[in-house]
PDB file of N, CA and C in Angstrom:
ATOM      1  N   UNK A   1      64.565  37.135 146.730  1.00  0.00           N
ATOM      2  CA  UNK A   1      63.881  36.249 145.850  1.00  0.00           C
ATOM      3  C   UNK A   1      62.408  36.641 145.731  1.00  0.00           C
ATOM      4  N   UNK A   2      61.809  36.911 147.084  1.00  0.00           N
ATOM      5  CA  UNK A   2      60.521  37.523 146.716  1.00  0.00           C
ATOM      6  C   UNK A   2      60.309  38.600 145.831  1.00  0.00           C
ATOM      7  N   UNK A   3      61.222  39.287 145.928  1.00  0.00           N
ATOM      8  CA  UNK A   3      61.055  40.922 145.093  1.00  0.00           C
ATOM      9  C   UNK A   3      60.937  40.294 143.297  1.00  0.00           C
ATOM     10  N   UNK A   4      62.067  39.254 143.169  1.00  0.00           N
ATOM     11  CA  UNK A   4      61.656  38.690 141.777  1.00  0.00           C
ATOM     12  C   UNK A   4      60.761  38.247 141.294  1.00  0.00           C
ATOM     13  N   UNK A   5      60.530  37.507 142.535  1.00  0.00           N
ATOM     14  CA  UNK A   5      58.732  36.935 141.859  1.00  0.00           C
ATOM     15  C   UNK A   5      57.844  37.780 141.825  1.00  0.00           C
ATOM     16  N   UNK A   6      57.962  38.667 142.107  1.00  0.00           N
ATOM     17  CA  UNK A   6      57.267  40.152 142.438  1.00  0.00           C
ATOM     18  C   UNK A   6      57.070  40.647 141.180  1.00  0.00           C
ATOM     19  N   UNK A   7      58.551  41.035 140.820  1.00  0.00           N
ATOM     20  CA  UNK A   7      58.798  41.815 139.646  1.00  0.00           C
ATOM     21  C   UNK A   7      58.040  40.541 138.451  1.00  0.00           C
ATOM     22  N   UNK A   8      58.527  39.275 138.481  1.00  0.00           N
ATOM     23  CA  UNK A   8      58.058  38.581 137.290  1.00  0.00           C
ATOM     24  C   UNK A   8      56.675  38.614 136.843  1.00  0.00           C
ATOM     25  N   UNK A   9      56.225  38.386 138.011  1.00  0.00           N
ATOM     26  CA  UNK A   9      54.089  38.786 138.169  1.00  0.00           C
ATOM     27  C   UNK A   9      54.060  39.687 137.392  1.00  0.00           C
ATOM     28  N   UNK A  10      54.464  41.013 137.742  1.00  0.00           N
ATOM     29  CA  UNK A  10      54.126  42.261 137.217  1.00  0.00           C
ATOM     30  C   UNK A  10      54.897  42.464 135.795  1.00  0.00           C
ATOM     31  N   UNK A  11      55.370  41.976 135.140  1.00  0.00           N
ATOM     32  CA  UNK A  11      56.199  41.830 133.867  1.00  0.00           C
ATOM     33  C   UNK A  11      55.467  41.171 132.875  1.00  0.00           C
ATOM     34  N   UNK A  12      54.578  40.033 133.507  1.00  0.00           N
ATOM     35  CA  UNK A  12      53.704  38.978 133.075  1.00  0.00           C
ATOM     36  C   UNK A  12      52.319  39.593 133.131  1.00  0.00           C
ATOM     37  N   UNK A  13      51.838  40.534 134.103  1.00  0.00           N
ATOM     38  CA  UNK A  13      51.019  40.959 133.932  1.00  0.00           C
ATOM     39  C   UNK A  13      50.805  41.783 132.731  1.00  0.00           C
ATOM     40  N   UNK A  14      51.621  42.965 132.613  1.00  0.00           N
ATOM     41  CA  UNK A  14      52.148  43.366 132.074  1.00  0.00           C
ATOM     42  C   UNK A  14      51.976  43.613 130.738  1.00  0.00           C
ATOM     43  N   UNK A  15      52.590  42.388 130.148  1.00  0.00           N
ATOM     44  CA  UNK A  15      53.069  42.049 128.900  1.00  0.00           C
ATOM     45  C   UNK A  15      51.262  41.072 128.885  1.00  0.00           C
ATOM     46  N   UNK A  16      50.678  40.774 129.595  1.00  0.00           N
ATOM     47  CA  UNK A  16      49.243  40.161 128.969  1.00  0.00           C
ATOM     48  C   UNK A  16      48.561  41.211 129.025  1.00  0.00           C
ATOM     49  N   UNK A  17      48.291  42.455 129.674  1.00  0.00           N
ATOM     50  CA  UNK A  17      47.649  43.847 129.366  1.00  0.00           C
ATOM     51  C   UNK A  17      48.029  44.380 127.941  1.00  0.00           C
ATOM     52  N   UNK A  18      49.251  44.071 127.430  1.00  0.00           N
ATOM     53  CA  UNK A  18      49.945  44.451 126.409  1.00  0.00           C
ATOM     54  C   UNK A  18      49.064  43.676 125.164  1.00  0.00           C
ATOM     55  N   UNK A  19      48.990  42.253 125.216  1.00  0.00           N
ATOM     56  CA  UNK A  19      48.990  41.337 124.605  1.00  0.00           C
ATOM     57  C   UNK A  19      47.324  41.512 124.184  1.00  0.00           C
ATOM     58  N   UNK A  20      46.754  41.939 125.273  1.00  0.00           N
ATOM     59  CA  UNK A  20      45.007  42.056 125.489  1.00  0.00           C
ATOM     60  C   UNK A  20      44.992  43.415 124.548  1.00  0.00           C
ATOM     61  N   UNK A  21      45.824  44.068 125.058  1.00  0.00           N
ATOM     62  CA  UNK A  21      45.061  46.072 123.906  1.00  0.00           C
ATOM     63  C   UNK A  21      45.488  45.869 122.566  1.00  0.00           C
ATOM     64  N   UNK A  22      46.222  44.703 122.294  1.00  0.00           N
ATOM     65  CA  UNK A  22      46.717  44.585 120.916  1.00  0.00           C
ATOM     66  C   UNK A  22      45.582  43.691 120.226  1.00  0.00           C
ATOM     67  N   UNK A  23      45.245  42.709 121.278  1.00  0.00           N
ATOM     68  CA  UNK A  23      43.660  41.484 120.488  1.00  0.00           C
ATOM     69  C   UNK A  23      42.479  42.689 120.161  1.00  0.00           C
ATOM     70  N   UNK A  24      42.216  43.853 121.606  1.00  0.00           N
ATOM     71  CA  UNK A  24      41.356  44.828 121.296  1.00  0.00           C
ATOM     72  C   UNK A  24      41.160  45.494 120.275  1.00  0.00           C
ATOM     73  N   UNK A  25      42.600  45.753 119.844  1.00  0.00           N
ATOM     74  CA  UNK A  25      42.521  47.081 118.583  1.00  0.00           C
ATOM     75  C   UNK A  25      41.826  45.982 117.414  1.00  0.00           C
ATOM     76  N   UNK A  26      42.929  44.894 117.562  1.00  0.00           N
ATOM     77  CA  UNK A  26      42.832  43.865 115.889  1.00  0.00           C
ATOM     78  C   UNK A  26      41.099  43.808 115.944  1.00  0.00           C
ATOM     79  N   UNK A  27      40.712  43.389 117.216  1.00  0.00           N
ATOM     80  CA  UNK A  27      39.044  43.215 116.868  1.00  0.00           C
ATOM     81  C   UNK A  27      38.054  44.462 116.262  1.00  0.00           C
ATOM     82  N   UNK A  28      38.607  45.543 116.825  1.00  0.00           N
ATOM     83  CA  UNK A  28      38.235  46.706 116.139  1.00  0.00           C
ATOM     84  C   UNK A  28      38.217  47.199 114.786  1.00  0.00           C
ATOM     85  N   UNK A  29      39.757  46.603 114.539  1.00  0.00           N
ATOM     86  CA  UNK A  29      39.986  47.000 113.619  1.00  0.00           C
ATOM     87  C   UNK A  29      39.272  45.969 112.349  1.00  0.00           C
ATOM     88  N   UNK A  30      38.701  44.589 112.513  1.00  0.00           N
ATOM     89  CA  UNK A  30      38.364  43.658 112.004  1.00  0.00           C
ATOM     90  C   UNK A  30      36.397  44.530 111.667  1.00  0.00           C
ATOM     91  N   UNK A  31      36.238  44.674 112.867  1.00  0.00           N
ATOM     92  CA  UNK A  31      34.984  45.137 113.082  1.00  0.00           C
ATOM     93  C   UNK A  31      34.258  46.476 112.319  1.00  0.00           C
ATOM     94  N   UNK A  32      35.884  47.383 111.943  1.00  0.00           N
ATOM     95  CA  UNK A  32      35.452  48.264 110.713  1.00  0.00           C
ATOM     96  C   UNK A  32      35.509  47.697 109.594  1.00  0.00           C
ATOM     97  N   UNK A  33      36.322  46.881 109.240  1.00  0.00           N
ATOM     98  CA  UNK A  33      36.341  46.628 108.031  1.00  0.00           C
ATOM     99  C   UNK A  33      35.240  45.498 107.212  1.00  0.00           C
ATOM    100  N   UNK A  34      34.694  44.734 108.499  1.00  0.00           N
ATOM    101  CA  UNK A  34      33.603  44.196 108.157  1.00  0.00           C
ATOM    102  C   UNK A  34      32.138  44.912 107.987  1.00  0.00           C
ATOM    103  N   UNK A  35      31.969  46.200 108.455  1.00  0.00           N
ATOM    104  CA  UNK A  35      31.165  47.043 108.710  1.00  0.00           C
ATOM    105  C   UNK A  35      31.667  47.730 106.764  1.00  0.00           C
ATOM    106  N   UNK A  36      32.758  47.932 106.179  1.00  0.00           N
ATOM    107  CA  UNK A  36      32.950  48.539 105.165  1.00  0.00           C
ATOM    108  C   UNK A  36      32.741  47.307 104.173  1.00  0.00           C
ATOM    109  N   UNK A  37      32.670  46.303 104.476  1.00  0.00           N
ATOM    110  CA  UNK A  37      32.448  44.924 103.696  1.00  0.00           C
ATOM    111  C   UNK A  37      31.410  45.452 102.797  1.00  0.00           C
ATOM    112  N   UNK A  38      30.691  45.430 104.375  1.00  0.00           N
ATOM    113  CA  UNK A  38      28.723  44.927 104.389  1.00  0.00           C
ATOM    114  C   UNK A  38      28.554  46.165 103.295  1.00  0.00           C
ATOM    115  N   UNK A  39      28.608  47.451 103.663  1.00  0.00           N
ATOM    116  CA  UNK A  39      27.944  48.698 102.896  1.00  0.00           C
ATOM    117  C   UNK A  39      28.878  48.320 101.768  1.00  0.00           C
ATOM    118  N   UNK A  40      29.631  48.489 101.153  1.00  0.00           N
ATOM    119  CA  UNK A  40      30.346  47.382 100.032  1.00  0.00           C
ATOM    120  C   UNK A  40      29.435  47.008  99.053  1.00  0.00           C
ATOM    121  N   UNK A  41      29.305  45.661  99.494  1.00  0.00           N
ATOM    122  CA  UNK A  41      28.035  44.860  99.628  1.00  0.00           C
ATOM    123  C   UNK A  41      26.790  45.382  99.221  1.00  0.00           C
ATOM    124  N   UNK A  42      26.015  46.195 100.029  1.00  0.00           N
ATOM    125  CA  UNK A  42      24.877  46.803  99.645  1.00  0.00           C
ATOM    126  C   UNK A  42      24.965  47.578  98.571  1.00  0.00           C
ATOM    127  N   UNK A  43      26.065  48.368  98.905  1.00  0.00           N
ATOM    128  CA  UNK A  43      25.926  49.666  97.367  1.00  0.00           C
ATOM    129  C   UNK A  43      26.312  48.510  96.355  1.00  0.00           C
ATOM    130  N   UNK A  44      27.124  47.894  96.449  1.00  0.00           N
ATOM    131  CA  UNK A  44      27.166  46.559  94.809  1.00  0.00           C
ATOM    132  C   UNK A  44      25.698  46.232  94.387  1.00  0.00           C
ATOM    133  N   UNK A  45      25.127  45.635  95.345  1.00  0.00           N
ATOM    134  CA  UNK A  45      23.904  44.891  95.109  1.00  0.00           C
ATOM    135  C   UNK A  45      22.892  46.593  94.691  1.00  0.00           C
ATOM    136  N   UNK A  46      22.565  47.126  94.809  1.00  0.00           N
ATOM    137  CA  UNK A  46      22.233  48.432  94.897  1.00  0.00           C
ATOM    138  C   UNK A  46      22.090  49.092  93.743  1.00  0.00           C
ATOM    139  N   UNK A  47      23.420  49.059  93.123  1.00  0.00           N
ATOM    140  CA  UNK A  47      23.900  49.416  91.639  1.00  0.00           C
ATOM    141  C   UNK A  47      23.444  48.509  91.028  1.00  0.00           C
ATOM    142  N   UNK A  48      23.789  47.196  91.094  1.00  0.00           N
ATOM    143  CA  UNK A  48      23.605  45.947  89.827  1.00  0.00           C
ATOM    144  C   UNK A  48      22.155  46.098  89.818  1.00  0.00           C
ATOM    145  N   UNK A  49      21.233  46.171  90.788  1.00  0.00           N
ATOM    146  CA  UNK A  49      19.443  46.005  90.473  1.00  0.00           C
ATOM    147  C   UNK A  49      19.216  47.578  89.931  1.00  0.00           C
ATOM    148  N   UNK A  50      19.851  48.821  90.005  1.00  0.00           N
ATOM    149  CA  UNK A  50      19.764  49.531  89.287  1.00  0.00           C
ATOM    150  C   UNK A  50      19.719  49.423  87.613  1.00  0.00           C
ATOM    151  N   UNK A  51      21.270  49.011  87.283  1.00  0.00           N
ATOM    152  CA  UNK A  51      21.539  48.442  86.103  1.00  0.00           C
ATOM    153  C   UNK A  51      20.538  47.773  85.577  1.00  0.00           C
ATOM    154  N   UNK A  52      20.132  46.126  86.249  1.00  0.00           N
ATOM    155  CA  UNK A  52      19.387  45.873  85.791  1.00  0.00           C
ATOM    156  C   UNK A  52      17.670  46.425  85.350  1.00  0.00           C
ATOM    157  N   UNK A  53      17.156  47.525  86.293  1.00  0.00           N
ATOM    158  CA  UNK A  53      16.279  48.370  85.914  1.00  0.00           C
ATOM    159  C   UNK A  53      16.407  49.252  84.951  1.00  0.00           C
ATOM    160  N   UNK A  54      17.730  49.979  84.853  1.00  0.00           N
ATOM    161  CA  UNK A  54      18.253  50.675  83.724  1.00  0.00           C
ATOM    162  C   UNK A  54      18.103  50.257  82.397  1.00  0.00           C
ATOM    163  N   UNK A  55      18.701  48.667  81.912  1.00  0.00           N
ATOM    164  CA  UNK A  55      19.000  47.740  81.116  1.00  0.00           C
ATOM    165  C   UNK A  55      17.372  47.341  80.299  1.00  0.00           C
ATOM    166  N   UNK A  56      16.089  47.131  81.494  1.00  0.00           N
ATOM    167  CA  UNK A  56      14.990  46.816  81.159  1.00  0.00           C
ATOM    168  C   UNK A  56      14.093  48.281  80.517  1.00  0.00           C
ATOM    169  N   UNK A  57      14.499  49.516  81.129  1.00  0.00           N
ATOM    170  CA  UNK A  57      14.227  50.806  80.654  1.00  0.00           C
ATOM    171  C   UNK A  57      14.730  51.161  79.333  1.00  0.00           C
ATOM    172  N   UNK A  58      16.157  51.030  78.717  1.00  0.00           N
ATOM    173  CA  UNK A  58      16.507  50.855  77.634  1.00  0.00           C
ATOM    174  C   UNK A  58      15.863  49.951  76.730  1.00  0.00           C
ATOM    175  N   UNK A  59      15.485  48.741  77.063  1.00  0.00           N
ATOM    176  CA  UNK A  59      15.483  47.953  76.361  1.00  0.00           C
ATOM    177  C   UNK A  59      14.007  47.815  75.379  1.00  0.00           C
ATOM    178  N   UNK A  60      12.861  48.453  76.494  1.00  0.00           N
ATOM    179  CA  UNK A  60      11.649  48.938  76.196  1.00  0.00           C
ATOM    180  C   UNK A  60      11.608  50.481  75.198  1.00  0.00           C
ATOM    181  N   UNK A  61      12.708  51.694  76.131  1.00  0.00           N
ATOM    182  CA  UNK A  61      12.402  52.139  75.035  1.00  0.00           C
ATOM    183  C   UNK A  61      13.449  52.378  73.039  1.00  0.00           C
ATOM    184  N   UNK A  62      14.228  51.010  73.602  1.00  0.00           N
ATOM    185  CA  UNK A  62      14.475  50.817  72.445  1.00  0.00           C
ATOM    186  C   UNK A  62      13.765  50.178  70.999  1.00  0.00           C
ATOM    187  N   UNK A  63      12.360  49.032  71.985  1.00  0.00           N
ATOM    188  CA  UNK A  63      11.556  48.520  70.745  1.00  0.00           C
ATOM    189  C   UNK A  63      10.686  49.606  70.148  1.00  0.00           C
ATOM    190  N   UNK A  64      10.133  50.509  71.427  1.00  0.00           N
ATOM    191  CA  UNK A  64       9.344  51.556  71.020  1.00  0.00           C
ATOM    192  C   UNK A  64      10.053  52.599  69.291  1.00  0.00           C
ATOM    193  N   UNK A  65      11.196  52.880  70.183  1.00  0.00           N
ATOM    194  CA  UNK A  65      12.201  53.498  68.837  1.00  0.00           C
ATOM    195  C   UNK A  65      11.735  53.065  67.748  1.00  0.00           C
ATOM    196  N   UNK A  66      11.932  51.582  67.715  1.00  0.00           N
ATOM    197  CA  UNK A  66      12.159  50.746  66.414  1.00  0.00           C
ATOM    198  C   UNK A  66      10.672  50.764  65.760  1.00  0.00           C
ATOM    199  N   UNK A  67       9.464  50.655  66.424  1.00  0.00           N
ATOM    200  CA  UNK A  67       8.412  50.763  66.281  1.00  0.00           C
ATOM    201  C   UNK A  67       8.112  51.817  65.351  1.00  0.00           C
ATOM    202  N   UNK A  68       8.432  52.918  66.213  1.00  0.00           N
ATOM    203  CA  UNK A  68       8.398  54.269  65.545  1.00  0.00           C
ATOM    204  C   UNK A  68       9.029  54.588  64.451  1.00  0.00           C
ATOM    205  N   UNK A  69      10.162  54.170  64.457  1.00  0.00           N
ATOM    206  CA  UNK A  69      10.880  54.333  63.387  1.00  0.00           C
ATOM    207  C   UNK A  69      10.614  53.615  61.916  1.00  0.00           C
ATOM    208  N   UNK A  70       9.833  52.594  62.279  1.00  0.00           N
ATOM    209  CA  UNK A  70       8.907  51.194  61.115  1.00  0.00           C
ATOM    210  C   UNK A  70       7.710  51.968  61.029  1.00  0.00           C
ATOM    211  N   UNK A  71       7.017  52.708  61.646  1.00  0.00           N
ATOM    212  CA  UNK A  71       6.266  53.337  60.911  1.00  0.00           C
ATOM    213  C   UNK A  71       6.138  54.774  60.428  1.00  0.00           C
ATOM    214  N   UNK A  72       7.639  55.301  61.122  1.00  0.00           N
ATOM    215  CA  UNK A  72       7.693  56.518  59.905  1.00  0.00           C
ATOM    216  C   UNK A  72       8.218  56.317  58.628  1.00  0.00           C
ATOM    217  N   UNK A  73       9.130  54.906  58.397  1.00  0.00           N
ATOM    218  CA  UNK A  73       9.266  54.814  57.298  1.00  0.00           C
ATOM    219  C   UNK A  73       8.319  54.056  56.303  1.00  0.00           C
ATOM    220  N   UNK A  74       7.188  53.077  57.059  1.00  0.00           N
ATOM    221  CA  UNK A  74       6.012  53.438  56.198  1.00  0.00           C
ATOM    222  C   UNK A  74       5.284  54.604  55.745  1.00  0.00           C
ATOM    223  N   UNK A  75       5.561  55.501  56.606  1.00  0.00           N
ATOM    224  CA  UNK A  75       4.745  56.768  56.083  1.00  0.00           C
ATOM    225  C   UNK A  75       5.337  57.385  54.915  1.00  0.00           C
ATOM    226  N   UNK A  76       6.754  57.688  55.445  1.00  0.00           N
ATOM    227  CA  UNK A  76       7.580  57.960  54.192  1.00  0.00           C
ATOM    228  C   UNK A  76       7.287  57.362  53.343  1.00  0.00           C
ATOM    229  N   UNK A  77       7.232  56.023  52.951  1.00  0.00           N
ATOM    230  CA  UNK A  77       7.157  55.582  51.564  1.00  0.00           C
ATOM    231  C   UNK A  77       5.931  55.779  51.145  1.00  0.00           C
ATOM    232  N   UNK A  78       4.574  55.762  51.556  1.00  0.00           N
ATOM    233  CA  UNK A  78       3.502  56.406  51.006  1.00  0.00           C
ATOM    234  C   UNK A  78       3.437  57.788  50.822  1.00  0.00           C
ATOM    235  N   UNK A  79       4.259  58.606  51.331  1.00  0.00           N
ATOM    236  CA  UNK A  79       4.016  60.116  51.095  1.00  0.00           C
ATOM    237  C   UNK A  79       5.138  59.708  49.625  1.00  0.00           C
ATOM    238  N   UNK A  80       6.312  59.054  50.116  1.00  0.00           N
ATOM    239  CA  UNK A  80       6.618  59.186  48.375  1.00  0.00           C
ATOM    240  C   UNK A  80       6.033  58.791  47.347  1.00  0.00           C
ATOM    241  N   UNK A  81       5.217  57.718  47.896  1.00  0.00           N
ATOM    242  CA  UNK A  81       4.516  56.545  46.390  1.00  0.00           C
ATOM    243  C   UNK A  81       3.031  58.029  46.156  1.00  0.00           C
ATOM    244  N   UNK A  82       2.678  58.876  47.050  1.00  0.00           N
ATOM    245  CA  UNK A  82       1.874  59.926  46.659  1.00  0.00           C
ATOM    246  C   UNK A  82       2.160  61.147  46.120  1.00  0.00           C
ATOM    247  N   UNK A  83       3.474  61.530  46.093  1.00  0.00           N
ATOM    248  CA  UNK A  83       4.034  62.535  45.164  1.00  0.00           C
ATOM    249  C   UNK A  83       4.316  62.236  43.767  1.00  0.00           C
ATOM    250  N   UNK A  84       5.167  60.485  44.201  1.00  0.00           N
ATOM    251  CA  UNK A  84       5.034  60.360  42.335  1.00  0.00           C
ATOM    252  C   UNK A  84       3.860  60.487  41.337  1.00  0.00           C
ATOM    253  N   UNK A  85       2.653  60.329  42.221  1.00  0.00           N
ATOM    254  CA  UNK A  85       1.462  59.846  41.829  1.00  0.00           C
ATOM    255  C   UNK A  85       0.988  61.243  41.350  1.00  0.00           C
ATOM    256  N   UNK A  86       1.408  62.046  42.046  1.00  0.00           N
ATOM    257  CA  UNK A  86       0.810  63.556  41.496  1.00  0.00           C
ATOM    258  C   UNK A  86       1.758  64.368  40.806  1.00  0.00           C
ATOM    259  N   UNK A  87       3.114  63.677  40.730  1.00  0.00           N
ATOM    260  CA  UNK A  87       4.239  64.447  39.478  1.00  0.00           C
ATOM    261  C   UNK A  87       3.256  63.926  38.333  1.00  0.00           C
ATOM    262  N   UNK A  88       2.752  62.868  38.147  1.00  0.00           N
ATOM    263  CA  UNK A  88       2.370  62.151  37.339  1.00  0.00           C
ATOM    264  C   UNK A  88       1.481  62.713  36.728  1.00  0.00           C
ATOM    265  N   UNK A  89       0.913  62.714  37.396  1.00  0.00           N
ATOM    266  CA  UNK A  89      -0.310  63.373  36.878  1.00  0.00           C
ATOM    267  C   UNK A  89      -0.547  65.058  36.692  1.00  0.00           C
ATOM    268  N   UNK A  90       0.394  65.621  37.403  1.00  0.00           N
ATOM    269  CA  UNK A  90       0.694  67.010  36.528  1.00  0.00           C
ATOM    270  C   UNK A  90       1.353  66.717  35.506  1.00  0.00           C
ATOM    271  N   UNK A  91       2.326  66.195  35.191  1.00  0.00           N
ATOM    272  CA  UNK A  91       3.101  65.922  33.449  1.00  0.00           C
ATOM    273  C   UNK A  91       1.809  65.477  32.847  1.00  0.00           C
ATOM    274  N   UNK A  92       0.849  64.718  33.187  1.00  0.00           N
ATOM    275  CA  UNK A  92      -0.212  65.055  32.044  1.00  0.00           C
ATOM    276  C   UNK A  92      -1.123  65.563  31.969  1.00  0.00           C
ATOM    277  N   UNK A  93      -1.370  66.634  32.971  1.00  0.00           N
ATOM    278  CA  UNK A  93      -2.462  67.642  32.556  1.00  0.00           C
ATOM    279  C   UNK A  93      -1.844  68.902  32.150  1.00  0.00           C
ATOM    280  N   UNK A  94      -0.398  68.586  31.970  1.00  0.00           N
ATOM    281  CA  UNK A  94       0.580  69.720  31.594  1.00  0.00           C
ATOM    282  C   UNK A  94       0.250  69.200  29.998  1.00  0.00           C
ATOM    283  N   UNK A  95       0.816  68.041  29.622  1.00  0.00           N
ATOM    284  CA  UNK A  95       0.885  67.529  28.346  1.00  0.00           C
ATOM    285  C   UNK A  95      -0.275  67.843  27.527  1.00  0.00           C
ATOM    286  N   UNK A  96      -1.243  67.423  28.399  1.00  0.00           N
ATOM    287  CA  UNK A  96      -2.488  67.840  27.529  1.00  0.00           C
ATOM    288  C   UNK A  96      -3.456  69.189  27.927  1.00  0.00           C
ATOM    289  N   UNK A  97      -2.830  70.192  28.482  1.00  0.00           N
ATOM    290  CA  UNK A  97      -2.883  71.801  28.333  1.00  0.00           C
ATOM    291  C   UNK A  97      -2.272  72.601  27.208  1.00  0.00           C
ATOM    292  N   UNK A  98      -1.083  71.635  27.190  1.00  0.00           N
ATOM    293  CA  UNK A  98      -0.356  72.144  26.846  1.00  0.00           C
ATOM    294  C   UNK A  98      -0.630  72.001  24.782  1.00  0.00           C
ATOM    295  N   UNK A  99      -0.995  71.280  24.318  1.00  0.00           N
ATOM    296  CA  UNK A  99      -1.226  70.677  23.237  1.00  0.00           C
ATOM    297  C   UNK A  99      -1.962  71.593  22.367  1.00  0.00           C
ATOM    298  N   UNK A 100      -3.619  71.968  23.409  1.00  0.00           N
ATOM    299  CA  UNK A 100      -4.319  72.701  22.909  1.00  0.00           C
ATOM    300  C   UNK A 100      -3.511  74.455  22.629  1.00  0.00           C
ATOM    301  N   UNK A 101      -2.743  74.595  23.766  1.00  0.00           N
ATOM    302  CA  UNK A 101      -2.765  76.338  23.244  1.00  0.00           C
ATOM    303  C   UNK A 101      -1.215  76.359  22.529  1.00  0.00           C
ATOM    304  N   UNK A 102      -0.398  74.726  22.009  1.00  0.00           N
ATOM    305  CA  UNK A 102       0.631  74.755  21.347  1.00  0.00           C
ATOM    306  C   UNK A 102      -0.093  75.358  19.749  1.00  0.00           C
ATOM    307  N   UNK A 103      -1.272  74.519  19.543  1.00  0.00           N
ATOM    308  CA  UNK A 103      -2.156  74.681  18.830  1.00  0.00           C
ATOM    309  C   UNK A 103      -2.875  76.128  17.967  1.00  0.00           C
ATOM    310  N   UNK A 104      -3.252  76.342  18.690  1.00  0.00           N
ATOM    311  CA  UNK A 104      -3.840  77.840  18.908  1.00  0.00           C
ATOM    312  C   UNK A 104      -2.959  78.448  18.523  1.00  0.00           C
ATOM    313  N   UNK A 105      -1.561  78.703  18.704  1.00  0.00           N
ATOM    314  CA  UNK A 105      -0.389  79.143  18.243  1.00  0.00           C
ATOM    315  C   UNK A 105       0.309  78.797  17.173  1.00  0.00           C
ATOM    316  N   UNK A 106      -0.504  77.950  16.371  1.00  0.00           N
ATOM    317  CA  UNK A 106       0.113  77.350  15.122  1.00  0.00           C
ATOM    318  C   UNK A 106       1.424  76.859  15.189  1.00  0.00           C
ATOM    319  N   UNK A 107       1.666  76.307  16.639  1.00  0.00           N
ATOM    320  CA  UNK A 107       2.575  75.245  16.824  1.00  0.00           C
ATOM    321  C   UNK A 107       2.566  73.748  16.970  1.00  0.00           C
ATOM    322  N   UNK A 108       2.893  72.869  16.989  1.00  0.00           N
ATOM    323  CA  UNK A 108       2.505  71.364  16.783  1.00  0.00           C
ATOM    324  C   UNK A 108       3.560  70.768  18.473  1.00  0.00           C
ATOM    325  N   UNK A 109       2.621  70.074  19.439  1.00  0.00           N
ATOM    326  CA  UNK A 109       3.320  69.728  20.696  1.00  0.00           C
ATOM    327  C   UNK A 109       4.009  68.567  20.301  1.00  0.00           C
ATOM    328  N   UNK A 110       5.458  68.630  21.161  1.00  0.00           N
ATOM    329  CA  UNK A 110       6.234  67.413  20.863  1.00  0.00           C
ATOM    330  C   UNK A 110       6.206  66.137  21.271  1.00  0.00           C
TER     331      UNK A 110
END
């Protein structure tokens, strides 16, 4: 009978050494994955205040664009409203060049 209680101790021991390397690993294993949480975590937060720096970088030099772009097309339209202005005014220093030596030629301008 002693030898059983013997053996049962050590069966019981045993099986709670067993019971203990199995709580060990799970805590370990809990302990990486909370460790992969956290950096997780950081690189998320990390990226999103990127983004949001990204988002504010775009967004500046998108008014600039627009800026630029509002006043090249003011420019454009004064360089055009200044070409018509000087077609213009060559058709009439053409017209009236042209009159005198139609003239001279005993031709009559149309």
């Amino acid at each position: 009978m002693g030898t059983l209680l013997l053996l049962s101790v050590a069966t019981l021991c045993f099986a709670s050494a067993q019971h203990q390397g199995l709580i060990d690993y799970l805590e370990q294993r809990l302990v990486a994955i909370e460790g992969r949480i956290s950096v997780w975590y950081e690189q998320s937060n990390r990226y999103a205040s990127e983004l949001r720096e990204f988002k504010q970088q775009m967004i500046g030099l998108t008014e600039n664009l627009e800026e630029g772009h509002e006043a090249l097309h003011s420019d454009v339209e004064g360089v055009v409203t200044r070409v018509e202005r000087v077609e213009r005014e060559l058709d009439y220093m053409e017209t009236q060049n042209l009159a005198p030596a139609l003239r001279r030629h005993g031709q009559e301008p149309d």
